[in-house]
C-alpha atoms as a PDB file:
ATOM      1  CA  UNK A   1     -16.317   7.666  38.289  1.00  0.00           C
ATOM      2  CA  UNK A   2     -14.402   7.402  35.279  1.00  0.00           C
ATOM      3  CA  UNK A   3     -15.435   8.754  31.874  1.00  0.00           C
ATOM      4  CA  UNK A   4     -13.530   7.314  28.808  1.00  0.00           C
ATOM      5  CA  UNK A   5     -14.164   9.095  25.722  1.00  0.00           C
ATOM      6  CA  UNK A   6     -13.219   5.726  23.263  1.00  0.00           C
ATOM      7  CA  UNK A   7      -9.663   7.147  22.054  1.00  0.00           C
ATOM      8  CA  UNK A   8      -8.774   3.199  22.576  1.00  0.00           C
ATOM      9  CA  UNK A   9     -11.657   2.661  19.602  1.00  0.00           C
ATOM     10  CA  UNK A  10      -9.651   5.431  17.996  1.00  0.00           C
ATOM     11  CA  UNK A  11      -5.897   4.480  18.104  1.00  0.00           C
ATOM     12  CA  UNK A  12      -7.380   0.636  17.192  1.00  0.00           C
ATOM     13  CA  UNK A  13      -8.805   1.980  14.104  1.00  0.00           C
ATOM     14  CA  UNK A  14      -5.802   4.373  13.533  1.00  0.00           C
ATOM     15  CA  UNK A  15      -3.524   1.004  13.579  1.00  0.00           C
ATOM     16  CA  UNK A  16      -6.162  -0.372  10.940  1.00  0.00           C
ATOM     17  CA  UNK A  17      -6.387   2.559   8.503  1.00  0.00           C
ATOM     18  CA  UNK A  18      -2.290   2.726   8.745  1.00  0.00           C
ATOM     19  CA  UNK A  19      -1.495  -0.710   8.265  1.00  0.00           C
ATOM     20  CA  UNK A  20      -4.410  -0.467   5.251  1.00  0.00           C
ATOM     21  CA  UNK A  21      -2.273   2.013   3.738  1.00  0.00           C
ATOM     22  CA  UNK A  22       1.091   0.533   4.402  1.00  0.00           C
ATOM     23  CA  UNK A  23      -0.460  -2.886   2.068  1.00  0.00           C
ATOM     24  CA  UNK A  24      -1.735  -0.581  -0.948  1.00  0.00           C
ATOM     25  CA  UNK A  25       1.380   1.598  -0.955  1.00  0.00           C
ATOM     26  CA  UNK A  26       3.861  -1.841  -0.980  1.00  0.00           C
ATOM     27  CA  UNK A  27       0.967  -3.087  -3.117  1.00  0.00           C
ATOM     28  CA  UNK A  28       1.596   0.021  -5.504  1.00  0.00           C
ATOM     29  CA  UNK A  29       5.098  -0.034  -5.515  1.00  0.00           C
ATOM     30  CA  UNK A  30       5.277  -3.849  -6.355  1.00  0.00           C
ATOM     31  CA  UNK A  31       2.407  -2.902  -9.540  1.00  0.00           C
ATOM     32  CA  UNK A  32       4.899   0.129 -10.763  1.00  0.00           C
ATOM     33  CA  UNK A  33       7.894  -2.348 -10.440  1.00  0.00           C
ATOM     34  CA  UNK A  34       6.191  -4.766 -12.558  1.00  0.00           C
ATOM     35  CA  UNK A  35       5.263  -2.594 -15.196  1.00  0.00           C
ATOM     36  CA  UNK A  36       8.342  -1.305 -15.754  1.00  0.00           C
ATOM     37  CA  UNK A  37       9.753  -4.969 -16.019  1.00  0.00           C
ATOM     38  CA  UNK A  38       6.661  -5.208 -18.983  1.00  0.00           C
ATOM     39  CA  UNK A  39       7.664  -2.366 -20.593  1.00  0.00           C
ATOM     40  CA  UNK A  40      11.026  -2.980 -20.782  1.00  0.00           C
ATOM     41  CA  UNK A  41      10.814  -6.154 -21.954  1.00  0.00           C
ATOM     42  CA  UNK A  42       8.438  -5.301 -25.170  1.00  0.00           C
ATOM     43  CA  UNK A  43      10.880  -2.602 -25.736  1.00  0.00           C
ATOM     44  CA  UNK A  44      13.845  -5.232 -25.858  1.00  0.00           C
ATOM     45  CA  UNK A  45      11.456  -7.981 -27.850  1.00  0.00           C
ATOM     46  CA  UNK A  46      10.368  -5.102 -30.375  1.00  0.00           C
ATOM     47  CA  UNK A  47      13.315  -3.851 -30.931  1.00  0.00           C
ATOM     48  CA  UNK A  48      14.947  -6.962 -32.011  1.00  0.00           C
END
């Protein structure tokens, strides 16, 4: 008799959540790039 106690459900979702937080970190990073690229741009545009 074997008794599984679901830690396959568990590292399956584990993969999900990480990957999940993986895209909205890269997703974060990319958003902070880009408004730094807006910002200094209005700066330079402003300024002239």
């Amino acid at each position: 008799m074997v008794i599984t106690s679901g830690n396959e459900e568990d590292k399956g979702s584990q993969e999900k959540e990480s990957k999940e937080e993986t895209i909205l970190a890269m997703l974060g990073i990319i958003g902070t790039i880009l408004n730094l690229i807006v910002i200094i741009f209005v700066y330079i545009y402003t300024t002239l």
